[in-house]
N, C-alpha and C. Protein backbone atom coordinates (compact mmCIF):
# COMPACT_ATOMS: atom_id res chain seq x y z
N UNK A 1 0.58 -18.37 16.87
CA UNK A 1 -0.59 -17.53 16.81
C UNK A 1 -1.30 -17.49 18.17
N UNK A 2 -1.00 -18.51 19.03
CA UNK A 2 -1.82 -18.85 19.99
C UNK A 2 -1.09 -17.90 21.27
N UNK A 3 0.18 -17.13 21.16
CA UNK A 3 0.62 -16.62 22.29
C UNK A 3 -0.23 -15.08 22.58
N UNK A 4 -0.89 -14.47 21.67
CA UNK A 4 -1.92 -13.09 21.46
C UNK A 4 -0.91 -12.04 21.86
N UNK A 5 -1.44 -10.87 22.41
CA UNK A 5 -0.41 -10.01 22.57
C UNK A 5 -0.32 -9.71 24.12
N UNK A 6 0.56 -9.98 24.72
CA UNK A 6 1.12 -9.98 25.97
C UNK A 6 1.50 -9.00 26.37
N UNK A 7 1.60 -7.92 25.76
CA UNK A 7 1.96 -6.64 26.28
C UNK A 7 0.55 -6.16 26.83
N UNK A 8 -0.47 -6.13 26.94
CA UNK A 8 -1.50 -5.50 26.92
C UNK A 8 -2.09 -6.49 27.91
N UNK A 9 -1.13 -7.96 28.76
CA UNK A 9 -1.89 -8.68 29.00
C UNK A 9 -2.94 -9.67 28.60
N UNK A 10 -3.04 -9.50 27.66
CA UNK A 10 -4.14 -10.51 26.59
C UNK A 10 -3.62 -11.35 26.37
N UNK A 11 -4.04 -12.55 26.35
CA UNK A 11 -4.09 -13.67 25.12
C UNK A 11 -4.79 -14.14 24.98
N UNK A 12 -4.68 -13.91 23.48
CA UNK A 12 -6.07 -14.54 22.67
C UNK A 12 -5.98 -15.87 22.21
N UNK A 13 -6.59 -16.85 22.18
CA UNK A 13 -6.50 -18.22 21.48
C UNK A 13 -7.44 -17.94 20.72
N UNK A 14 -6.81 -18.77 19.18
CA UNK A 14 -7.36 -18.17 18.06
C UNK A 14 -8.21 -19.41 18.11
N UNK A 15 -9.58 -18.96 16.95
CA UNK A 15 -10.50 -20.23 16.98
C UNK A 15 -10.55 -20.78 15.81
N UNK A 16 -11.71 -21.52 15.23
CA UNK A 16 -11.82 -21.73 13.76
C UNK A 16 -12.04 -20.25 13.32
N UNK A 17 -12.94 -19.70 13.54
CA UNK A 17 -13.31 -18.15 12.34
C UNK A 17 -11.68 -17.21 12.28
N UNK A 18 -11.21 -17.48 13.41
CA UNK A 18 -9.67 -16.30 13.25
C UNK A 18 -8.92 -17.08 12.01
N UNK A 19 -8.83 -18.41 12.23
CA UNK A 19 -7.68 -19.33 11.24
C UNK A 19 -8.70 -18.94 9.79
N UNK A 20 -10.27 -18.99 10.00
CA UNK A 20 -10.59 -18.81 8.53
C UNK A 20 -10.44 -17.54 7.90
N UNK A 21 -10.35 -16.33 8.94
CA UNK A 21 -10.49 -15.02 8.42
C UNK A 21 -9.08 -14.81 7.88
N UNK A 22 -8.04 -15.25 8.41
CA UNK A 22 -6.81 -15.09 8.09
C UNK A 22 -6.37 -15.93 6.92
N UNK A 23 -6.91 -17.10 6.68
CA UNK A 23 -6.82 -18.43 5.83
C UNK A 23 -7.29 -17.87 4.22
N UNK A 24 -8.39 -17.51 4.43
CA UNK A 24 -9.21 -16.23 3.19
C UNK A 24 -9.10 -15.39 2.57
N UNK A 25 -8.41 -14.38 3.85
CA UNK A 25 -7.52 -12.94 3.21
C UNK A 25 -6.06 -13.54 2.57
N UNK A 26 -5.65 -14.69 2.84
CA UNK A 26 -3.89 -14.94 2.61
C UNK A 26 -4.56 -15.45 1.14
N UNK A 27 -5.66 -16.45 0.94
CA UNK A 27 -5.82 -17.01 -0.45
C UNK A 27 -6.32 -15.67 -1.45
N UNK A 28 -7.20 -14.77 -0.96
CA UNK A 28 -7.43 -13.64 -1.67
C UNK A 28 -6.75 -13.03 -2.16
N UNK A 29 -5.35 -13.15 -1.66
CA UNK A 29 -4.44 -12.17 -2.01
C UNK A 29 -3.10 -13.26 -2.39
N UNK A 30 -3.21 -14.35 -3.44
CA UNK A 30 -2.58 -15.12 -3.94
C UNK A 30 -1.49 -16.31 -2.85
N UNK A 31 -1.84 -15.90 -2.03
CA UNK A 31 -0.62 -16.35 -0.73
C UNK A 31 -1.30 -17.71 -0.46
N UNK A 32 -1.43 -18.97 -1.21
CA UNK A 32 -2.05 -19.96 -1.08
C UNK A 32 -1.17 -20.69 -0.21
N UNK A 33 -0.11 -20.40 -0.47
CA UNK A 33 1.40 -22.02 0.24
C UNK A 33 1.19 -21.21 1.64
N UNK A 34 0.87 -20.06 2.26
CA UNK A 34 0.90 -19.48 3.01
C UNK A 34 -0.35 -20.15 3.87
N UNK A 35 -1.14 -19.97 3.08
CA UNK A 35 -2.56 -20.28 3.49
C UNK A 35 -2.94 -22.01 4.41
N UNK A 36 -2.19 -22.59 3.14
CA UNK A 36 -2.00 -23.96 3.09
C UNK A 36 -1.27 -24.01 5.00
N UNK A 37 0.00 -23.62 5.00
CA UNK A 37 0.85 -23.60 6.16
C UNK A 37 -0.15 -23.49 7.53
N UNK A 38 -0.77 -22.05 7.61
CA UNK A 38 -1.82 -21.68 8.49
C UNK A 38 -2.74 -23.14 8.72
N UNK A 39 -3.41 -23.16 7.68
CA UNK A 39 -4.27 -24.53 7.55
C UNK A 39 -4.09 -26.05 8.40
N UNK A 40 -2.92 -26.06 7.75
CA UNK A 40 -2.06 -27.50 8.85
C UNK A 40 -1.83 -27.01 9.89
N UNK A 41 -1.20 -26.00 10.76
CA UNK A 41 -1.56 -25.61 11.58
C UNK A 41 -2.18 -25.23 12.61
N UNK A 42 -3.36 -25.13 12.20
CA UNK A 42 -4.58 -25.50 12.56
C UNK A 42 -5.01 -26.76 12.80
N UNK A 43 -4.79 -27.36 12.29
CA UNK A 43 -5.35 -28.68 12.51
C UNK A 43 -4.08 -29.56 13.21
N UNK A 44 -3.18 -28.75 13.08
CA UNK A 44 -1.88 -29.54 14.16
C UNK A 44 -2.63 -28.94 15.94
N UNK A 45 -2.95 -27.98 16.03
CA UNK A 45 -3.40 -27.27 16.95
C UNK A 45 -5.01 -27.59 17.71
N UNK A 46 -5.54 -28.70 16.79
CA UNK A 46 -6.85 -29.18 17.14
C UNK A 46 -8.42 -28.48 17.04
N UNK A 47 -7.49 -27.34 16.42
CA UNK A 47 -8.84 -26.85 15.87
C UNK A 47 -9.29 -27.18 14.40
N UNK A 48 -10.50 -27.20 14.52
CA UNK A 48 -11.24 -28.07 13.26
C UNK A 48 -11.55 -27.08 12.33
N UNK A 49 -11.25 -27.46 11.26
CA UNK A 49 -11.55 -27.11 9.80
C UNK A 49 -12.90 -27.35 10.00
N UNK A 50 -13.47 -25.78 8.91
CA UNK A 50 -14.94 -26.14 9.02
C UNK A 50 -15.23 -25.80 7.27
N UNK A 51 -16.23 -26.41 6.67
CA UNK A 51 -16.81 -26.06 4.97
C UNK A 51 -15.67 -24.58 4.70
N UNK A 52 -16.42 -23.52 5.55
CA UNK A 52 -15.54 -22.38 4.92
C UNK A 52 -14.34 -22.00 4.93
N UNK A 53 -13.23 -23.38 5.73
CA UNK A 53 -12.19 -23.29 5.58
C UNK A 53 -11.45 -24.00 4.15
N UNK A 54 -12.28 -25.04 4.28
CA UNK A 54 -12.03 -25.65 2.75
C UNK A 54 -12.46 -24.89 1.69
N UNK A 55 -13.11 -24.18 1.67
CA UNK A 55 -14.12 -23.50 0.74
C UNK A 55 -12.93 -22.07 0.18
N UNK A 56 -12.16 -21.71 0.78
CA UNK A 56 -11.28 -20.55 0.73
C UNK A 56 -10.18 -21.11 0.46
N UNK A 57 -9.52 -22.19 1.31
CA UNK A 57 -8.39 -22.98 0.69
C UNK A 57 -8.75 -23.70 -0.93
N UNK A 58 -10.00 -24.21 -1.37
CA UNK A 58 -10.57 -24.80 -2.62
C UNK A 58 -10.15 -23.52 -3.82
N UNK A 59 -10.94 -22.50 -3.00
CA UNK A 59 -11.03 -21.40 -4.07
C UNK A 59 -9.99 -20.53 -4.16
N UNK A 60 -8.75 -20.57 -3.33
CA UNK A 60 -7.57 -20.22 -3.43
C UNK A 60 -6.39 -21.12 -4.75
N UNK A 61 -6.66 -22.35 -4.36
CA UNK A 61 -5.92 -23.32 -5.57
C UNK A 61 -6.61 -23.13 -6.68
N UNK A 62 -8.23 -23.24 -6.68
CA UNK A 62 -8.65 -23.18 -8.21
C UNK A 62 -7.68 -21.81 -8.90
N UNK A 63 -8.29 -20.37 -8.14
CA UNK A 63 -7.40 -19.61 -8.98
C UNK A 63 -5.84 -19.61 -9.28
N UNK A 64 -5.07 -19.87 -7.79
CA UNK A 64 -3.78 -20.42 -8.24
C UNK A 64 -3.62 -21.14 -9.51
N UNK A 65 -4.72 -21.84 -10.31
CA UNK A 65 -4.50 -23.16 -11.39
C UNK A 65 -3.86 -23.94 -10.89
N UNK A 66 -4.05 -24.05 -9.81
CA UNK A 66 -3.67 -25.51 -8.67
C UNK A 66 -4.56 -26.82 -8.64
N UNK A 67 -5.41 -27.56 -9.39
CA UNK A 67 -6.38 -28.15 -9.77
C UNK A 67 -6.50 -29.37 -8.45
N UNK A 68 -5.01 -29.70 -8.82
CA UNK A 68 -5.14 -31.26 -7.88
C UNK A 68 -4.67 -30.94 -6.31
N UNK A 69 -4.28 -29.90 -5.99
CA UNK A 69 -4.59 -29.35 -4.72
C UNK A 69 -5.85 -29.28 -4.35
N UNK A 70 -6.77 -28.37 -4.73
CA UNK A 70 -8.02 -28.25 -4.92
C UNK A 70 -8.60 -29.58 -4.25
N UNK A 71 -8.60 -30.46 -5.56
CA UNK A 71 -9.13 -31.73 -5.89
C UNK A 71 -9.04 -32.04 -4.33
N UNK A 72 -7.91 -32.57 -3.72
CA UNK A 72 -7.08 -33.56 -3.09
C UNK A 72 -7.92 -32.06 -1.64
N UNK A 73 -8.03 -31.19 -1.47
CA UNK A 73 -8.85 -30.36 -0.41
C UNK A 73 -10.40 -30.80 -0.40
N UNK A 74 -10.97 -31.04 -1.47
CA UNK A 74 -12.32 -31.38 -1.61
C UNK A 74 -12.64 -32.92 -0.94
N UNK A 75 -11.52 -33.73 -1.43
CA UNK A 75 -11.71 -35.04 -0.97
C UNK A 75 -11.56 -34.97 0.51
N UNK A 76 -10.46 -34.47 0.83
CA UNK A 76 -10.30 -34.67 2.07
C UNK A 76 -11.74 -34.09 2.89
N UNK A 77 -12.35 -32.72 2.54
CA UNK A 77 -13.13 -32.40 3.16
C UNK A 77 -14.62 -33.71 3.50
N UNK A 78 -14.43 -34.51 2.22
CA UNK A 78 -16.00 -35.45 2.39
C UNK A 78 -15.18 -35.99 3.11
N UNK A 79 -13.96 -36.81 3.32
CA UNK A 79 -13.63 -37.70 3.83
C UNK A 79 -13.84 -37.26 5.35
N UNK A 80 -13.56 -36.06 5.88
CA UNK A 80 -13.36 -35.50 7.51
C UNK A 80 -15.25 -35.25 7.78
N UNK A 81 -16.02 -35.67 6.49
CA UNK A 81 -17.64 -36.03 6.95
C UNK A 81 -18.67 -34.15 6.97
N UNK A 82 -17.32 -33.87 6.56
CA UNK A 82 -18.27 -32.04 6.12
C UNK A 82 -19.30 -31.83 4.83
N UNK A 83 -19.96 -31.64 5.38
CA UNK A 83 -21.01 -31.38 3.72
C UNK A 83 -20.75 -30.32 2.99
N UNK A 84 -20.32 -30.61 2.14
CA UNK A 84 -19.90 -29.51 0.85
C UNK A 84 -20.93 -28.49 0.86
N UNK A 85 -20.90 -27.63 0.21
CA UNK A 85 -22.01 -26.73 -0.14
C UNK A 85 -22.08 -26.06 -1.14
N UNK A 86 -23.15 -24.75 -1.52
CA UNK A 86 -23.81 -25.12 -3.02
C UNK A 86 -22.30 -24.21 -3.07
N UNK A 87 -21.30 -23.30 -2.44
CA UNK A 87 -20.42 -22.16 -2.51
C UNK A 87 -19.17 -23.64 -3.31
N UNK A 88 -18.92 -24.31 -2.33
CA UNK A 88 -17.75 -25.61 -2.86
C UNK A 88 -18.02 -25.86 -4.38
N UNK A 89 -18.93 -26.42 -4.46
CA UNK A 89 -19.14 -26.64 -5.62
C UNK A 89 -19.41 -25.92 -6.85
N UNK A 90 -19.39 -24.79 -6.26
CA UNK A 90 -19.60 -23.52 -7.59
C UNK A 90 -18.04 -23.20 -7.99
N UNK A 91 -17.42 -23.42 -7.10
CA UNK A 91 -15.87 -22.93 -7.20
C UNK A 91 -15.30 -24.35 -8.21
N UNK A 92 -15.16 -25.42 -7.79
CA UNK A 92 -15.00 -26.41 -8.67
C UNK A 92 -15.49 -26.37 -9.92
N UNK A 93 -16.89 -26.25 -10.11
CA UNK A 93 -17.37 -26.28 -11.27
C UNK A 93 -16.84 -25.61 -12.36
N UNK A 94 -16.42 -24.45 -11.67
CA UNK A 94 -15.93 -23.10 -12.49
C UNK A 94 -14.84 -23.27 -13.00
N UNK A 95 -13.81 -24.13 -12.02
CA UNK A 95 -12.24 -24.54 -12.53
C UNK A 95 -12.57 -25.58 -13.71
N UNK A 96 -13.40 -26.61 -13.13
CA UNK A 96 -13.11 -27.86 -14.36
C UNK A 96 -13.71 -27.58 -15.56
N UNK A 97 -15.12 -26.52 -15.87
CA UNK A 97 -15.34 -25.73 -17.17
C UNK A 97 -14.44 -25.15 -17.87
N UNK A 98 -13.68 -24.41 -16.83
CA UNK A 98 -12.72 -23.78 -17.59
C UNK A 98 -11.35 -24.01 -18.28
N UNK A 99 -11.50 -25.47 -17.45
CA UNK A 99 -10.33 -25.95 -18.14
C UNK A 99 -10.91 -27.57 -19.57
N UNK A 100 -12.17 -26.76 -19.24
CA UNK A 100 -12.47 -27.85 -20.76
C UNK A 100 -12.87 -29.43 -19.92
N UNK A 101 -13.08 -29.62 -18.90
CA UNK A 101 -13.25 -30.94 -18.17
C UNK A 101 -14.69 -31.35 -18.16
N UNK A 102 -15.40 -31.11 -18.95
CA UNK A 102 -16.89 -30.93 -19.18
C UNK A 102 -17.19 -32.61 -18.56
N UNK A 103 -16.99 -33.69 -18.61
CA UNK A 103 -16.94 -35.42 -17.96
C UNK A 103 -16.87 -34.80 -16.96
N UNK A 104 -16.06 -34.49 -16.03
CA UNK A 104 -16.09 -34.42 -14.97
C UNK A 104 -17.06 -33.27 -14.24
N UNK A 105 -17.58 -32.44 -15.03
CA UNK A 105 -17.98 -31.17 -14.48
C UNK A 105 -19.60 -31.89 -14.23
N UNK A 106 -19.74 -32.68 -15.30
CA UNK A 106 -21.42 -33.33 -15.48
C UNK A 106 -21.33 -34.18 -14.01
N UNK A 107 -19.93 -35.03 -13.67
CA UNK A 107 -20.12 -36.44 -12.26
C UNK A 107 -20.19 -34.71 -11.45
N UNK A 108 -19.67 -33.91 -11.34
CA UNK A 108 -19.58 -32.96 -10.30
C UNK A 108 -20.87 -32.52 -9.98
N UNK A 109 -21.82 -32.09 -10.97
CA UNK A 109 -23.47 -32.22 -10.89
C UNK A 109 -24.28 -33.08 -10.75
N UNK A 110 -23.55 -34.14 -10.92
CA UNK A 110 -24.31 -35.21 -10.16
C UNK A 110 -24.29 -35.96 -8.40
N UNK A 111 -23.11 -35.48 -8.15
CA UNK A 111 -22.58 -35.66 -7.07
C UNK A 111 -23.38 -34.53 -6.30
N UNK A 112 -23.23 -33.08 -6.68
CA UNK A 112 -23.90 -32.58 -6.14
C UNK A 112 -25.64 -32.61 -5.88
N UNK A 113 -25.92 -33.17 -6.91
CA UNK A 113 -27.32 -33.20 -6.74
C UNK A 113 -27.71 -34.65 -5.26
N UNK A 114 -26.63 -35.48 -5.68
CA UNK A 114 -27.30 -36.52 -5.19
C UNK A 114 -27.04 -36.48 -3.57
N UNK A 115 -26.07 -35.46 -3.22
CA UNK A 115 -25.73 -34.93 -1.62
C UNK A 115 -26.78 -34.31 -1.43
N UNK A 116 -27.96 -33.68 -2.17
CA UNK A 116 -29.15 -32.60 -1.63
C UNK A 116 -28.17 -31.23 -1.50
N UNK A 117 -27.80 -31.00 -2.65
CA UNK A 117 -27.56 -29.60 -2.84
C UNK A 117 -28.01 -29.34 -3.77
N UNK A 118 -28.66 -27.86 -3.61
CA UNK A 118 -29.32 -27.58 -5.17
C UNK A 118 -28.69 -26.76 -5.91
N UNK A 119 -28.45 -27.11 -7.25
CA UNK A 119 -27.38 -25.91 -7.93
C UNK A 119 -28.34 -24.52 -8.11
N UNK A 120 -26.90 -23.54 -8.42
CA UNK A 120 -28.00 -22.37 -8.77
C UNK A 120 -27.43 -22.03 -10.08
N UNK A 121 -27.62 -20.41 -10.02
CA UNK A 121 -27.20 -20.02 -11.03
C UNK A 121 -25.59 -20.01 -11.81
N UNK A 122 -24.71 -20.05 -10.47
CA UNK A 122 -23.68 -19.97 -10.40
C UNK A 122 -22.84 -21.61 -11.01
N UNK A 123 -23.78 -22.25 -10.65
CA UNK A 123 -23.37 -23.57 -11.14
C UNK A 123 -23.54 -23.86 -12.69
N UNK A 124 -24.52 -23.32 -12.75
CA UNK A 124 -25.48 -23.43 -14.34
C UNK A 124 -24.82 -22.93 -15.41
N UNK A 125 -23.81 -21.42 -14.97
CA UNK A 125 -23.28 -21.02 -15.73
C UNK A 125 -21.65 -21.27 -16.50
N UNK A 126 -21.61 -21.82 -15.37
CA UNK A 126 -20.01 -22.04 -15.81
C UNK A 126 -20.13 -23.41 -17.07
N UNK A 127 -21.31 -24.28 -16.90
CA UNK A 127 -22.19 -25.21 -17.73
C UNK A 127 -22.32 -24.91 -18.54
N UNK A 128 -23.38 -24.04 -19.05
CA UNK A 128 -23.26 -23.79 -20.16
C UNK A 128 -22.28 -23.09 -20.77
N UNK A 129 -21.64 -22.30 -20.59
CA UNK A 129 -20.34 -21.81 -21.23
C UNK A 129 -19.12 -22.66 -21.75
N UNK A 130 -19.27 -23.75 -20.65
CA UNK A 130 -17.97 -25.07 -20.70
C UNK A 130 -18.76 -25.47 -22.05
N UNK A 131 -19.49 -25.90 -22.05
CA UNK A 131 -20.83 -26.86 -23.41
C UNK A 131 -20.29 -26.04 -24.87
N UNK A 132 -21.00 -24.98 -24.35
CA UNK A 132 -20.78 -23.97 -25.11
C UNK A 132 -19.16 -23.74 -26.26
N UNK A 133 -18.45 -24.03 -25.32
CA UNK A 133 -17.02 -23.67 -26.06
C UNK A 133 -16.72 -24.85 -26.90
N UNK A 134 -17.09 -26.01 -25.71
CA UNK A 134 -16.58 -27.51 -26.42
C UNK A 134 -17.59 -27.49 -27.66
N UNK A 135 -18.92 -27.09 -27.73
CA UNK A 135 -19.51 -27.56 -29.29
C UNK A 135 -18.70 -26.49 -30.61
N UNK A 136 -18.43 -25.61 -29.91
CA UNK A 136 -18.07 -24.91 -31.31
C UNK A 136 -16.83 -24.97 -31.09
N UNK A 137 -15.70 -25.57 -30.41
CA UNK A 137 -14.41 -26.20 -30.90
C UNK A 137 -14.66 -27.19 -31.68
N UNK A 138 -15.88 -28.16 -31.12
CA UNK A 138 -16.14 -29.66 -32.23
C UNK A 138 -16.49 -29.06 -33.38
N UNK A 139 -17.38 -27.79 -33.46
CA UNK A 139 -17.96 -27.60 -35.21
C UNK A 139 -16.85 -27.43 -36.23
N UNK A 140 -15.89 -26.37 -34.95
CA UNK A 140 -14.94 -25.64 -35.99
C UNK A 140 -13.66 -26.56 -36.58
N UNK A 141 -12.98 -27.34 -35.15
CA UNK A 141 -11.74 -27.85 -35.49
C UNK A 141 -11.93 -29.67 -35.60
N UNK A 142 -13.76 -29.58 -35.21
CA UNK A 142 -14.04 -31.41 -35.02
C UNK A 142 -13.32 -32.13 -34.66
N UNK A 143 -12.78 -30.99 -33.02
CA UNK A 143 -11.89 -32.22 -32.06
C UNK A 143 -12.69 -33.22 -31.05
């Protein structure tokens, strides 16, 4: 990526926002292993991953139903000392509701709260809906 186009004389060295704009459009458009590739790449190349690179790679696996990709992107991101944000955590929230993970979705609101992020609406909802399904699976099938 780093050779640009040489016919024209140019080369461009790509930065963090090129690897994210490209990183974003490839997860938008289902191309996650693609995405993923770019990603290491990047960081083979010394440019730094920033929130909104994780944040597009996160929200690329959630929809993939890639969970522990996801997961294993999130960790890594606290671990490299990036502060999540209220966008990270809305995307998570949304996967582990939806897959019925309501335990984990509650430590996920707590985690978030206790980093000084404030949830919004986006967080709230995937909450109550997760709640929501699990009480009236318990009424109906009292699993």
């Amino acid at each position: 990526m780093a050779n640009g186009n040489r016919e024209f004389g140019v080369v461009c060295k790509p930065n963090t926002v090129t690897y994210n704009t490209i990183i974003d459009g490839l997860c938008k458009e289902g191309f996650v292993d693609k995405a993923k590739e770019l990603f290491l790449q990047m960081k083979d190349e010394n440019i730094n991953p920033n929130v909104v690179t994780y944040n597009s790679l996160i929200h690329g696996f959630c929809y993939a139903n890639d969970g522990n990709e996801a997961e294993y992107l999130f960790i890594e991101m606290m671990d490299r000392g990036l502060q999540s944000d209220v966008v990270t955590f809305n995307v998570i929230m949304d996967e582990l509701c939806k897959n019925r993970k309501m335990d984990e979705a509650t430590r996920l609101l707590d985690l978030m709260i206790q980093g000084g992020v404030r949830p919004d609406a986006f967080v709230h909802n995937p909450l109550i809906d997760g709640f929501d399904r699990a009480m009236k699976i318990f009424f109906f099938y009292g699993e």
